[in-house]
N, C-alpha and C. Protein backbone atom coordinates (compact mmCIF):
# COMPACT_ATOMS: atom_id res chain seq x y z
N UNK A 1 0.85 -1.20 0.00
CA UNK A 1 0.00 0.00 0.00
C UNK A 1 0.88 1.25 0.00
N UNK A 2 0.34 2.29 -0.55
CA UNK A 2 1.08 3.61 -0.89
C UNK A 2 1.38 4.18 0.17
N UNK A 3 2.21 4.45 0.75
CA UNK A 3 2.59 5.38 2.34
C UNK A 3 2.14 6.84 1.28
N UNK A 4 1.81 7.67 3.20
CA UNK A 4 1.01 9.05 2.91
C UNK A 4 2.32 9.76 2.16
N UNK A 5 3.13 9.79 2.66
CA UNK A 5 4.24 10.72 2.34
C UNK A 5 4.77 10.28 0.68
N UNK A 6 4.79 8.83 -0.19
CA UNK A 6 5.08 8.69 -1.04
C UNK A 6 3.74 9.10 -2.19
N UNK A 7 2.46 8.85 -1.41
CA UNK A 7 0.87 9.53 -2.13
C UNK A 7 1.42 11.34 -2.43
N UNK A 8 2.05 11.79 -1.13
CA UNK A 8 1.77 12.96 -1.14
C UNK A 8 3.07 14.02 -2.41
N UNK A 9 4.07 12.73 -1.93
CA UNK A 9 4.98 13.26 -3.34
C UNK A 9 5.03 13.10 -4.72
N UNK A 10 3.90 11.79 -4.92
CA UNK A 10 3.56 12.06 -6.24
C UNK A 10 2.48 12.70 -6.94
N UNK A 11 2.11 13.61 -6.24
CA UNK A 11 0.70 14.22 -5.92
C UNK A 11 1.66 15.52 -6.21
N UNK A 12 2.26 15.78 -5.93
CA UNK A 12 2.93 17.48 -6.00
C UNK A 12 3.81 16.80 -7.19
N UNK A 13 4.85 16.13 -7.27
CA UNK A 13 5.16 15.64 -8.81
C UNK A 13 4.13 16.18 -10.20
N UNK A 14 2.99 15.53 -9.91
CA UNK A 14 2.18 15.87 -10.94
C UNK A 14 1.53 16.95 -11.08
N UNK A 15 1.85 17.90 -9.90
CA UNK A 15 1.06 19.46 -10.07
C UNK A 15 2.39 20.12 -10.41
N UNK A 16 3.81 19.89 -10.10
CA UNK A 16 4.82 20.36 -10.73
C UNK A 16 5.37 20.39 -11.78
N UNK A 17 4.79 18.89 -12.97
CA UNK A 17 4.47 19.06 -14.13
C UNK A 17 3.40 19.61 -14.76
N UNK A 18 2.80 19.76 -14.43
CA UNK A 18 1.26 20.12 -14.88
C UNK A 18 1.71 22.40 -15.05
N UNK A 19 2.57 22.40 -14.16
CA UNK A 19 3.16 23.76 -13.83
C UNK A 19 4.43 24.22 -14.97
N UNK A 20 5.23 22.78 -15.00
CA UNK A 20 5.80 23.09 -16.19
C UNK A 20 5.46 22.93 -18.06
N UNK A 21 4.30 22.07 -18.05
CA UNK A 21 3.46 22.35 -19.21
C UNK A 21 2.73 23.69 -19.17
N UNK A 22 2.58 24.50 -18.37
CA UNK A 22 1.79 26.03 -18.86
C UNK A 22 2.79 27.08 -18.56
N UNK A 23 3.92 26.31 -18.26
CA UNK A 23 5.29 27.74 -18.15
C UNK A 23 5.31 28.23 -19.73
N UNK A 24 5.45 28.08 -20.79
CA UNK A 24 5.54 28.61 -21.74
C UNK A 24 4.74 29.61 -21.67
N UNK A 25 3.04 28.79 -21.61
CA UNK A 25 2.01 29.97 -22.13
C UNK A 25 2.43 31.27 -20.58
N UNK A 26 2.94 31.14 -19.61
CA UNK A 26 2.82 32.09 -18.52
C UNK A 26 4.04 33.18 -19.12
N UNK A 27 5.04 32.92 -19.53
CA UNK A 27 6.01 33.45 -20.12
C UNK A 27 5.79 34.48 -21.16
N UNK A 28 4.94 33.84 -22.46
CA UNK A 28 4.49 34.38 -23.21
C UNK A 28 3.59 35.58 -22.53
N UNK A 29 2.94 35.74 -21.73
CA UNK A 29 2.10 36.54 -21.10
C UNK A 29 2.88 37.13 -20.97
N UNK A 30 3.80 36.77 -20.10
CA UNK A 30 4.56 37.78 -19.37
C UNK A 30 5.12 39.12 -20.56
N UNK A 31 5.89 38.23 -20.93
CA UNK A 31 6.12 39.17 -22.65
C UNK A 31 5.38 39.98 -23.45
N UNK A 32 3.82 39.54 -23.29
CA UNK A 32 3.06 39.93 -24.34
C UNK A 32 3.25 41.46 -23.46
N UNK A 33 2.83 41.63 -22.34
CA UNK A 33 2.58 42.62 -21.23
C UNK A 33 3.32 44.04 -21.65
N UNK A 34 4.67 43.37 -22.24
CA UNK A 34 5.48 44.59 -22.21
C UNK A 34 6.11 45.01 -23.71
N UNK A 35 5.13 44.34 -24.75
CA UNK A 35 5.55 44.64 -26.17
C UNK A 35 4.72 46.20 -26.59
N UNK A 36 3.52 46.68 -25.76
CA UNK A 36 3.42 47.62 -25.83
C UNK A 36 4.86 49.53 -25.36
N UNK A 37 5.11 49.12 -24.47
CA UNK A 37 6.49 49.74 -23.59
C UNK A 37 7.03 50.87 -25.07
N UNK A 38 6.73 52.33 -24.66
CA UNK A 38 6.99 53.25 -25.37
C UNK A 38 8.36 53.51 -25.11
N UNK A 39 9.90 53.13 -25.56
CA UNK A 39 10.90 53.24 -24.71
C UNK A 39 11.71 54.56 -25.32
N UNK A 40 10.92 55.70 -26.37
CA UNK A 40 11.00 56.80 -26.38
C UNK A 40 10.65 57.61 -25.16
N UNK A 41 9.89 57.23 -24.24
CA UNK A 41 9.42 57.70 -23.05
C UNK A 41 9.76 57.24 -22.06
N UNK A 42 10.11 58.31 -21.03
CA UNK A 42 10.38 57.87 -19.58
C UNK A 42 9.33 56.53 -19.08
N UNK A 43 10.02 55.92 -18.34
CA UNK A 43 9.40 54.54 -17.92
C UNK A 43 8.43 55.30 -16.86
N UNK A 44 8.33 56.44 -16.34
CA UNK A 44 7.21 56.82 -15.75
C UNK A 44 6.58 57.60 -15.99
N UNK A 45 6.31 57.75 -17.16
CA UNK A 45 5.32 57.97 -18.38
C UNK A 45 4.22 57.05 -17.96
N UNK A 46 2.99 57.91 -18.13
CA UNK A 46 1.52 57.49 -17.50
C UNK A 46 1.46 55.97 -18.39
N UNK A 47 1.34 56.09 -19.73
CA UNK A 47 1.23 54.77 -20.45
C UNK A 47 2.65 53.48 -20.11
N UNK A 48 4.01 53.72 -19.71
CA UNK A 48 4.52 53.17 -19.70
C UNK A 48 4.35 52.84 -18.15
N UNK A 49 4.27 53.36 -17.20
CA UNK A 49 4.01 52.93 -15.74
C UNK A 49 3.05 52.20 -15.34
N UNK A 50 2.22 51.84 -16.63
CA UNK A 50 0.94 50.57 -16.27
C UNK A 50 1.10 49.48 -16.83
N UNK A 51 1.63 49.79 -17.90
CA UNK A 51 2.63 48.37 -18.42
C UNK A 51 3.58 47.76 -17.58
N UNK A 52 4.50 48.69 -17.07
CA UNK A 52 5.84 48.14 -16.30
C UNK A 52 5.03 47.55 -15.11
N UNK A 53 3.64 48.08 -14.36
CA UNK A 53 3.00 47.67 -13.45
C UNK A 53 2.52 45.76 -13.37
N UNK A 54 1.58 46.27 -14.95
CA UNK A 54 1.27 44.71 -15.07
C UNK A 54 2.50 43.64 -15.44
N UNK A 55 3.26 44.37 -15.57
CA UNK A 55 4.74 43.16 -15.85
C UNK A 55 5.12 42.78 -14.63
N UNK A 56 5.53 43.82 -13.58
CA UNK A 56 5.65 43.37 -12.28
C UNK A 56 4.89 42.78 -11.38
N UNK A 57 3.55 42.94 -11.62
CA UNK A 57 2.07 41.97 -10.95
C UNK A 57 2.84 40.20 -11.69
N UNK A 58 2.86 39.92 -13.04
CA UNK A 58 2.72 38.86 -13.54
C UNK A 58 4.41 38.05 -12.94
N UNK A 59 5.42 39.01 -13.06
CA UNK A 59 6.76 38.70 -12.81
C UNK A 59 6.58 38.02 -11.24
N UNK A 60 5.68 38.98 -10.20
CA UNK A 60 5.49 38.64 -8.79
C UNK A 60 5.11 37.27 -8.74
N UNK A 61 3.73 36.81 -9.74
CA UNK A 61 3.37 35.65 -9.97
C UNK A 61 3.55 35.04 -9.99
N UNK A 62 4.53 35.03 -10.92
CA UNK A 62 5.25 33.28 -11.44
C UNK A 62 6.66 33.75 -10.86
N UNK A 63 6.96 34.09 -10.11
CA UNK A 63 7.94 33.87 -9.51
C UNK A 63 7.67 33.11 -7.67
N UNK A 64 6.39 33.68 -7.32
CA UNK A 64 5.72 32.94 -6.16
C UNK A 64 5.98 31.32 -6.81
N UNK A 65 5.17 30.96 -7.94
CA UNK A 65 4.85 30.02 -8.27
C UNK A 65 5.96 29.03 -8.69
N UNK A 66 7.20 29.60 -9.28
CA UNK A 66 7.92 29.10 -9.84
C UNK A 66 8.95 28.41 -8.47
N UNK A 67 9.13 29.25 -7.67
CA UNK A 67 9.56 29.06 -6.22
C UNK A 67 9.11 27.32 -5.54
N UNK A 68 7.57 27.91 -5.15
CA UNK A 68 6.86 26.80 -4.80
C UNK A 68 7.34 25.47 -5.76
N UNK A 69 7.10 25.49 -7.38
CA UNK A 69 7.35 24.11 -7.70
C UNK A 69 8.54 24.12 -7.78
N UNK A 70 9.55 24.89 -7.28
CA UNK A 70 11.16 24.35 -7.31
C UNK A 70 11.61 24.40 -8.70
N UNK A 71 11.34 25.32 -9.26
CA UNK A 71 12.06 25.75 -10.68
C UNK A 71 12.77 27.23 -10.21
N UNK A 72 13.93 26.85 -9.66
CA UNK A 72 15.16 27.82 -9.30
C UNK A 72 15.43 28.84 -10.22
N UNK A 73 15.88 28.45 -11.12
CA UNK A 73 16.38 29.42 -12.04
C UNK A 73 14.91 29.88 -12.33
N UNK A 74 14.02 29.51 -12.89
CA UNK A 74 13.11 30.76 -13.35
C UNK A 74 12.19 31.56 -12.10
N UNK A 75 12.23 31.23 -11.23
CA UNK A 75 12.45 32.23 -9.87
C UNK A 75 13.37 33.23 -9.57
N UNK A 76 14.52 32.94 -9.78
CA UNK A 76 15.70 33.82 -9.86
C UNK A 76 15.26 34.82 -11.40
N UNK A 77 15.01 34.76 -11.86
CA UNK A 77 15.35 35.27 -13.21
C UNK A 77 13.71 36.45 -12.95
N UNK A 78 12.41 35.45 -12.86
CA UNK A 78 11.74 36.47 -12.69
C UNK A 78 11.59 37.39 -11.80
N UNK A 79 12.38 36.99 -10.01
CA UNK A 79 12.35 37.92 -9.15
C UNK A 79 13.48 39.17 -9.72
N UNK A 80 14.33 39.18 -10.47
CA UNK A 80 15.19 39.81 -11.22
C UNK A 80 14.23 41.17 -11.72
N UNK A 81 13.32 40.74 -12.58
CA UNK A 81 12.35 41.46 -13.17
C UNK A 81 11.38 41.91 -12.64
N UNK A 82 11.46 41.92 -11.54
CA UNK A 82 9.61 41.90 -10.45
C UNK A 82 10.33 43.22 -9.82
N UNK A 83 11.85 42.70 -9.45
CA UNK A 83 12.66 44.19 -8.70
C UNK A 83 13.10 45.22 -9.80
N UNK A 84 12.94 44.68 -10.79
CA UNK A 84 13.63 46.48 -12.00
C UNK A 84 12.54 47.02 -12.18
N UNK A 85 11.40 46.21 -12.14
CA UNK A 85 9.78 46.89 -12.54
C UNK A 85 9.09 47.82 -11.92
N UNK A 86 10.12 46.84 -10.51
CA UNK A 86 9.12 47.87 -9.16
C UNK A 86 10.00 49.36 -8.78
N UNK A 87 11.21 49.15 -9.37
CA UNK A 87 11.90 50.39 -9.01
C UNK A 87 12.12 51.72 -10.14
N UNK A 88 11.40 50.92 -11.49
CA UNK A 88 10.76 52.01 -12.37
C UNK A 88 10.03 52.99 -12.10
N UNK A 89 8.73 51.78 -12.18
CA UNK A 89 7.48 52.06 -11.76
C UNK A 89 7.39 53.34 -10.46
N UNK A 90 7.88 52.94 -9.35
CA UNK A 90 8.60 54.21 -8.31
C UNK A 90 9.94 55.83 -8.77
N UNK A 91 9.83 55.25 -9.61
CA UNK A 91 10.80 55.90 -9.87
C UNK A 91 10.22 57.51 -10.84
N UNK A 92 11.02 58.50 -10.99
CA UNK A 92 9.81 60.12 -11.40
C UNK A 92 11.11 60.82 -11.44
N UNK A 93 10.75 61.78 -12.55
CA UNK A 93 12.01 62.86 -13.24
C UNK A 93 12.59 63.89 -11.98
N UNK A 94 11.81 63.33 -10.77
CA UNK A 94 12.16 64.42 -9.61
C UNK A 94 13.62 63.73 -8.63
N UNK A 95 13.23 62.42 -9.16
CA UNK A 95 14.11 61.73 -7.86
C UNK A 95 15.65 61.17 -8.65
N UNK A 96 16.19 59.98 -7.83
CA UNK A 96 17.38 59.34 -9.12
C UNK A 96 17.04 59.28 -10.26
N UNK A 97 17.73 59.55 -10.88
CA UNK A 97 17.70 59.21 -12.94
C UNK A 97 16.84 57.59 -13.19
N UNK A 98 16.72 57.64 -13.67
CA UNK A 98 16.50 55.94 -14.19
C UNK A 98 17.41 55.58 -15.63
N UNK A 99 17.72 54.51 -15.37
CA UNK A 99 18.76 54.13 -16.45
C UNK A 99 17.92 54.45 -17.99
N UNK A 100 18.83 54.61 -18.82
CA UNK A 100 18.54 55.18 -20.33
C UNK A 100 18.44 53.95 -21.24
N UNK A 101 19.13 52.66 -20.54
CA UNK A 101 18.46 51.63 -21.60
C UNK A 101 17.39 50.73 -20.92
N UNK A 102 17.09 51.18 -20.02
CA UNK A 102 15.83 50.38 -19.36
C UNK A 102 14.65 49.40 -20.28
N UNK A 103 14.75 49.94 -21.32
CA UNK A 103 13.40 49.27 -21.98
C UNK A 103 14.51 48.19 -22.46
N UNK A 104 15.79 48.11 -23.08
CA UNK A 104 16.91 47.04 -23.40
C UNK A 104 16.50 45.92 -21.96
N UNK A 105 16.81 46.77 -20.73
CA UNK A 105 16.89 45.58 -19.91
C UNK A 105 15.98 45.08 -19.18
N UNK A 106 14.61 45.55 -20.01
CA UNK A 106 13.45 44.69 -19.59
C UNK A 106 13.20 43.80 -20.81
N UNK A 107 13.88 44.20 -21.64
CA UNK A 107 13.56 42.90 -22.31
C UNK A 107 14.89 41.94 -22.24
N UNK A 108 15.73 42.02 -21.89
CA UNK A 108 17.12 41.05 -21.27
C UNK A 108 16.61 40.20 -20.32
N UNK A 109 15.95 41.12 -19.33
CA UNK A 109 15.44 40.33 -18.08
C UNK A 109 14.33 38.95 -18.73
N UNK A 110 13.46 39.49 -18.96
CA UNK A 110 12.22 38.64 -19.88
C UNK A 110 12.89 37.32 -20.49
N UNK A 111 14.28 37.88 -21.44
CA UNK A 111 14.52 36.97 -22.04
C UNK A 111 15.43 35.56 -20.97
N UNK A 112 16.36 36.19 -19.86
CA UNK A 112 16.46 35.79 -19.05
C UNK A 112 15.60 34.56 -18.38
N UNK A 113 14.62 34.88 -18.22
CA UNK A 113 13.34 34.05 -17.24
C UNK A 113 13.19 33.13 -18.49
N UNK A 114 12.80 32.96 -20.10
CA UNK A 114 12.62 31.63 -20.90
C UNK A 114 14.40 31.37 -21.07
N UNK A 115 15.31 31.73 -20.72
CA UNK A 115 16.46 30.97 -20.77
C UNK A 115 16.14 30.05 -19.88
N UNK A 116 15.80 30.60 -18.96
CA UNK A 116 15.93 29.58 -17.25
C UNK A 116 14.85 28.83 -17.76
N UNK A 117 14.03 29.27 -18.22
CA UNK A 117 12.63 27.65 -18.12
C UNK A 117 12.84 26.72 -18.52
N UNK A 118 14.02 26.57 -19.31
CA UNK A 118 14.72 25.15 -20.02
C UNK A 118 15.61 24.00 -18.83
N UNK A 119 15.28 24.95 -18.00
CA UNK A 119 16.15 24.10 -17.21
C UNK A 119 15.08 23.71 -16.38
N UNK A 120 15.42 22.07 -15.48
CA UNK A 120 14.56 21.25 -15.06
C UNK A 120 14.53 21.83 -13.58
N UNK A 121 13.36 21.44 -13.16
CA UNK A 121 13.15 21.89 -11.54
C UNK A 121 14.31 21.47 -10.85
N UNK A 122 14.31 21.39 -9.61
CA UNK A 122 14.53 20.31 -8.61
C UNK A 122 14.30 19.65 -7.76
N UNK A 123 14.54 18.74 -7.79
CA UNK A 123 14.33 17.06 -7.46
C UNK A 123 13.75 17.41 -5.91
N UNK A 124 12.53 16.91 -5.90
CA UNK A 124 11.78 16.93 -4.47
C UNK A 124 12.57 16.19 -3.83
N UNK A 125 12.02 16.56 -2.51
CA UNK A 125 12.92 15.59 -1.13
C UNK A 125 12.40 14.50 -0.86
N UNK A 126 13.46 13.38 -0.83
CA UNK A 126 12.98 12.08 -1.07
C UNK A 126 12.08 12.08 0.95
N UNK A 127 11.65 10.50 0.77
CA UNK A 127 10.86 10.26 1.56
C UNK A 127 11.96 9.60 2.67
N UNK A 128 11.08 10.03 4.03
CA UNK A 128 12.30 10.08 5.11
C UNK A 128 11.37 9.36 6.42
N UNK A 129 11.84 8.58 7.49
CA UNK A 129 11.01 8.39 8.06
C UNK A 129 10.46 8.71 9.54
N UNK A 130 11.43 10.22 9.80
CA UNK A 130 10.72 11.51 10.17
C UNK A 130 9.64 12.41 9.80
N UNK A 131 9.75 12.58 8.28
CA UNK A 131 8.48 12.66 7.16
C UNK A 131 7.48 11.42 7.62
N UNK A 132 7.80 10.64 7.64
CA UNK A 132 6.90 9.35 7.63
C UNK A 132 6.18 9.67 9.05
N UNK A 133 6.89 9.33 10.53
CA UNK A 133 6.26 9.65 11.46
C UNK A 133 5.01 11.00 11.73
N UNK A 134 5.47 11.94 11.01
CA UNK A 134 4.68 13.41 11.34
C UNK A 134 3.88 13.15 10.30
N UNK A 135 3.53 12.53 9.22
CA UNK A 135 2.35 12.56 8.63
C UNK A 135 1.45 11.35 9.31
N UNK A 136 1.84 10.81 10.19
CA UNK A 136 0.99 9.69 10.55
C UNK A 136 0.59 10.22 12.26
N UNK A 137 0.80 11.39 12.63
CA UNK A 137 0.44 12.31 13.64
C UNK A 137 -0.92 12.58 13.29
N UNK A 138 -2.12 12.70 14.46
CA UNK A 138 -3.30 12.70 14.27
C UNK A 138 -3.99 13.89 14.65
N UNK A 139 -3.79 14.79 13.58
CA UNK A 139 -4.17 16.44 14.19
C UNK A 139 -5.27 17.16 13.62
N UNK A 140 -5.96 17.47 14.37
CA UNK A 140 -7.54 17.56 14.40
C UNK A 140 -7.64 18.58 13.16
N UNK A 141 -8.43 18.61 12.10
CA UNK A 141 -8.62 19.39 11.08
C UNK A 141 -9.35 20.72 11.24
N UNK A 142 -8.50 21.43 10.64
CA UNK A 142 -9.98 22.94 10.96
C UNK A 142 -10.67 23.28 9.69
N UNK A 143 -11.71 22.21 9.69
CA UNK A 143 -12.45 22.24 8.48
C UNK A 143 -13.35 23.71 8.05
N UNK A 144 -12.52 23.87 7.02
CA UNK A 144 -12.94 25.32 6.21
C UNK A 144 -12.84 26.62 7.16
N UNK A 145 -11.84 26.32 8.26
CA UNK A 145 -11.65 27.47 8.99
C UNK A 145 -10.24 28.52 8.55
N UNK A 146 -9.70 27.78 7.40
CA UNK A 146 -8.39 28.20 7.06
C UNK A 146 -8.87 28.67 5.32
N UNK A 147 -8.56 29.88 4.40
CA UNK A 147 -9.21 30.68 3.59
C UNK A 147 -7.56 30.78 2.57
N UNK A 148 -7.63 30.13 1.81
CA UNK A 148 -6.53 30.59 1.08
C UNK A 148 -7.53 31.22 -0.18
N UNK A 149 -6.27 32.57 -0.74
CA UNK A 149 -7.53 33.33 -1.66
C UNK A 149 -5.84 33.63 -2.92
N UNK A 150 -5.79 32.95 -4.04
CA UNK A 150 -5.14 32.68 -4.96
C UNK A 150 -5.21 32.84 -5.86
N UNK A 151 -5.62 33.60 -7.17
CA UNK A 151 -5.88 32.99 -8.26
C UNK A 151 -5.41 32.52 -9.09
N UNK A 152 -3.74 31.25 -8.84
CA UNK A 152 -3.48 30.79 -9.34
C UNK A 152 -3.74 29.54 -8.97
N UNK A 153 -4.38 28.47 -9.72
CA UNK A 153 -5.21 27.54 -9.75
C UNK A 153 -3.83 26.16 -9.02
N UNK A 154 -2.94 25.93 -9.82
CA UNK A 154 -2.05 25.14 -9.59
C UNK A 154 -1.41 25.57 -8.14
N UNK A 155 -1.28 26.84 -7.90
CA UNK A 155 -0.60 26.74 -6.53
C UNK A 155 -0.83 26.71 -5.19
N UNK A 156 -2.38 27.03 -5.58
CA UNK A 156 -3.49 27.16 -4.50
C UNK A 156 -3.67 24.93 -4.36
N UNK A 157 -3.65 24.66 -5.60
CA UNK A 157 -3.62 22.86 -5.47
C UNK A 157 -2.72 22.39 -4.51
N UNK A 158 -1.43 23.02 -4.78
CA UNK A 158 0.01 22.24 -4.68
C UNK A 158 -0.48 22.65 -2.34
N UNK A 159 -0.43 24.01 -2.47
CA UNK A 159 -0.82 24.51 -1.20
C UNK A 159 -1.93 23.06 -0.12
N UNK A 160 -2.54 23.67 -0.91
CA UNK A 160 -4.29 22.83 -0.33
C UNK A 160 -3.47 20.94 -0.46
N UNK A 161 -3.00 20.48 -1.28
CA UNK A 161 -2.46 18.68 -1.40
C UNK A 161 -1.73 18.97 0.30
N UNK A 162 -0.81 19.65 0.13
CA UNK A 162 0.59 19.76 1.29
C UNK A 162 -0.13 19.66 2.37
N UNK A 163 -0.86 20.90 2.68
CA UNK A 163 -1.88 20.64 4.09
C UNK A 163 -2.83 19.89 4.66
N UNK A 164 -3.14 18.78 3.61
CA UNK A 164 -4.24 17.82 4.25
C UNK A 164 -3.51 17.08 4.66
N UNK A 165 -2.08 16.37 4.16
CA UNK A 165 -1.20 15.50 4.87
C UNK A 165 -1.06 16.09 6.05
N UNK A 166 -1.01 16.96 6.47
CA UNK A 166 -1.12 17.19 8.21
C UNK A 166 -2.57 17.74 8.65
N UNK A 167 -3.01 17.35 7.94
CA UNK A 167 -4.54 17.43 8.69
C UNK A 167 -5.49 18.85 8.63
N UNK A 168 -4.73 19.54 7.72
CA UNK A 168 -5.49 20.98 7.65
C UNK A 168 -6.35 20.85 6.61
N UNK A 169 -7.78 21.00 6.64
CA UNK A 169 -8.50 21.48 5.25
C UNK A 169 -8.41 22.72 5.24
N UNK A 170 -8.05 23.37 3.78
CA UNK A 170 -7.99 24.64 3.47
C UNK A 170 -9.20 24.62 2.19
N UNK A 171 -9.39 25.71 2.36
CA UNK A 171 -10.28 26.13 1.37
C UNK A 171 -9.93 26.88 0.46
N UNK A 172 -9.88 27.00 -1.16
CA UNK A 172 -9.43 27.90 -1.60
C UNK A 172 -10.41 28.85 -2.44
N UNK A 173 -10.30 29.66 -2.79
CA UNK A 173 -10.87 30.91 -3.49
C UNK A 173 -9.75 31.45 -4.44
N UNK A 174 -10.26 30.99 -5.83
CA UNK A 174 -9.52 31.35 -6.85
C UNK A 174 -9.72 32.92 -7.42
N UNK A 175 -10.56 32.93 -7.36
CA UNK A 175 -11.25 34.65 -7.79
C UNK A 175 -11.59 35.79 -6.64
N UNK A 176 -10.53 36.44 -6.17
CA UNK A 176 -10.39 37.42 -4.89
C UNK A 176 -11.73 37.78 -5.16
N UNK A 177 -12.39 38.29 -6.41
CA UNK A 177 -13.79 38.90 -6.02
C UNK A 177 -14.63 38.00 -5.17
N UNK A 178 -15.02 37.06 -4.95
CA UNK A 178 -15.69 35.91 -4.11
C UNK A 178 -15.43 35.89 -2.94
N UNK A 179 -14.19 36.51 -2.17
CA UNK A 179 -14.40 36.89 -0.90
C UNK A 179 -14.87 37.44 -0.01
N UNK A 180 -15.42 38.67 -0.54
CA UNK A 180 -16.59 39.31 0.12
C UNK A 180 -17.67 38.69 0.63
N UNK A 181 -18.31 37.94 -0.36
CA UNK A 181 -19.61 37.02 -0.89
C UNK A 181 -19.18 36.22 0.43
N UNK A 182 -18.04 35.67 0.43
CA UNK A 182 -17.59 34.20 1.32
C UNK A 182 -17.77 35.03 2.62
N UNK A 183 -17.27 35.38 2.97
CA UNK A 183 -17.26 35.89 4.55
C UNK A 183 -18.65 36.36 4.58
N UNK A 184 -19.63 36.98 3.97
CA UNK A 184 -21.15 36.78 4.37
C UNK A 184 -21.57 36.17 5.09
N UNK A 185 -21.05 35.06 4.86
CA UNK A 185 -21.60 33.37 5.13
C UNK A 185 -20.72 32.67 5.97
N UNK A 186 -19.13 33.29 6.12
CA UNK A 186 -18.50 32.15 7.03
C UNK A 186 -17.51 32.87 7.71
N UNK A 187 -16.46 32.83 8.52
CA UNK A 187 -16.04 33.10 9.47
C UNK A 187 -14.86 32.29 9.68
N UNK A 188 -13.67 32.57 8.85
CA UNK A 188 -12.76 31.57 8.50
C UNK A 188 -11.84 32.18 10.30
N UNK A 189 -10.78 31.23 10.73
CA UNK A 189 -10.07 31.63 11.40
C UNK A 189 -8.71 32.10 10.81
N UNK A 190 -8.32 31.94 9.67
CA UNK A 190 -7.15 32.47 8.78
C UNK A 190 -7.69 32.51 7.45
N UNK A 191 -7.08 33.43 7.10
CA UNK A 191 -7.06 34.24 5.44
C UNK A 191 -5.51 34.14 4.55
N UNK A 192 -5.42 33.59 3.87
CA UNK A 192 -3.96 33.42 3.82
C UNK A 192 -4.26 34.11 2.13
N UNK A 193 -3.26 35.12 2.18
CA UNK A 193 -3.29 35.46 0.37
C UNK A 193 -2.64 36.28 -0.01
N UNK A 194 -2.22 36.63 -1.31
CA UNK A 194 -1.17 36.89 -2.31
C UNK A 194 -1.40 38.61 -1.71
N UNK A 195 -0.77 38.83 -1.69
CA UNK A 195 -0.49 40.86 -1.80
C UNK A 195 -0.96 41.49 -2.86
N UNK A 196 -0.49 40.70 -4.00
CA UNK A 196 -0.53 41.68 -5.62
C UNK A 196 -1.54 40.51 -6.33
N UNK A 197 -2.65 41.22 -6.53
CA UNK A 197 -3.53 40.73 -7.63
C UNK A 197 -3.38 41.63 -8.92
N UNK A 198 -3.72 40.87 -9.68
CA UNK A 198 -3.86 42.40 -11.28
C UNK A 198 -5.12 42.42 -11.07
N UNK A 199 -5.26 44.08 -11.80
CA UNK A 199 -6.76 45.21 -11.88
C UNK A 199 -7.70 45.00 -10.57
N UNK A 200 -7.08 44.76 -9.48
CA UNK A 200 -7.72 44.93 -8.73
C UNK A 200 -7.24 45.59 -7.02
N UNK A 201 -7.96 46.32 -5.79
CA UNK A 201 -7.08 46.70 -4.89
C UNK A 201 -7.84 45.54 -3.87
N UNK A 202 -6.63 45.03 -3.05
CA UNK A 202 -6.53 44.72 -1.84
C UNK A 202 -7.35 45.00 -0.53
N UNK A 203 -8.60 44.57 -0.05
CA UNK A 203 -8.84 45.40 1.34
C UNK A 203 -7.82 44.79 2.32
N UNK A 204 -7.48 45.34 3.21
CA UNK A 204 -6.64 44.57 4.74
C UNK A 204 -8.15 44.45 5.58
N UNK A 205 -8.48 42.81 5.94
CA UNK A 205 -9.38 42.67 6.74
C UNK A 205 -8.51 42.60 8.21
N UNK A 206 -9.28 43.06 9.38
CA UNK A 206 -8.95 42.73 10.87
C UNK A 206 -10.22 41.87 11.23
């Protein structure tokens, strides 16, 4: 019979492929984002500071994500790009200069992150039987009291697989708009969720 811990690693195996079959199309996004980029114009130029915005929302993304499934290099490469975006984007003809080939090294960076996607994750941690003991620990579930709010579908999975091996049901909410709606009705004891959504703002609940 399958031990929990060998269920549970081939269970994230297959959401870590499943992650590297839509790295292309996430890439391509990423790219598409910034083929508009007027680089006759200051990067904080009204039209260019919402571009560099949504590049840095998507860069934040898949670099969370890329992290989680253990694809190193394209973590490295997009947190690369998540930090030049965000220090554009901040950036105004009043304060430091901003570099003059900036629009060159947003697209270096970009190209950077599909260099790295060629390269293979790394190798989950084999099964141990310290791992073994603590998943066979019997710890009371806090059914639907725990609120993960994601809208990335695969990482909110990979999240939600990890925590039932120790006994947590999490709930997830892929579409931040649905949280409002949700707390109507329920009364989670944790909210767990991303900082940066695109086109949309953040409330801080207490």
């Amino acid at each position: 019979m399958e031990s929990k811990v060998a269920a549970a690693i081939n269970q994230i195996e297959q959401l870590q492929q499943a992650f590297s079959s839509k790295l292309a199309h996430r890439i391509a996004e990423l790219n598409q984002a910034s083929l508009e980029l007027d680089k006759q114009l200051p990067p904080f130029a009204n039209k260019n500071k919402q571009l560099l915005k949504t590049t840095y929302e998507l860069a934040h993304k898949l670099a969370g994500s890329a992290g989680t499934f253990q694809f190193t290099d394209v973590y490295n490469a997009a947190k690369e790009l998540e930090h030049f975006c965000d220090g554009l984007t901040n950036s105004s003809e009043l304060e430091s200069p901003f570099p003059t080939d900036w629009f060159s090294q947003v697209q270096q960076l970009q190209a950077n992150i599909k260099q790295a996607s060629k390269q293979k994750s790394s190798p989950l941690p084999q099964q141990s039987s310290t791992t073994e003991s603590a998943l066979d620990i019997d710890v009371l579930p806090f059914s639907n009291n725990i609120i993960l709010v994601d809208d990335d579908e695969l990482l909110s999975a990979l999240i939600q697989a990890q925590a039932k091996h120790f006994g947590f049901h999490i709930k997830c909410i892929n579409n931040p708009d649905q949280l409002p709606e949700f707390l109507d009705k329920n009364s989670p004891e944790v909210i767990l969720m991303d900082i940066v959504f695109p086109t949309i703002a953040i409330m801080v609940l207490i």
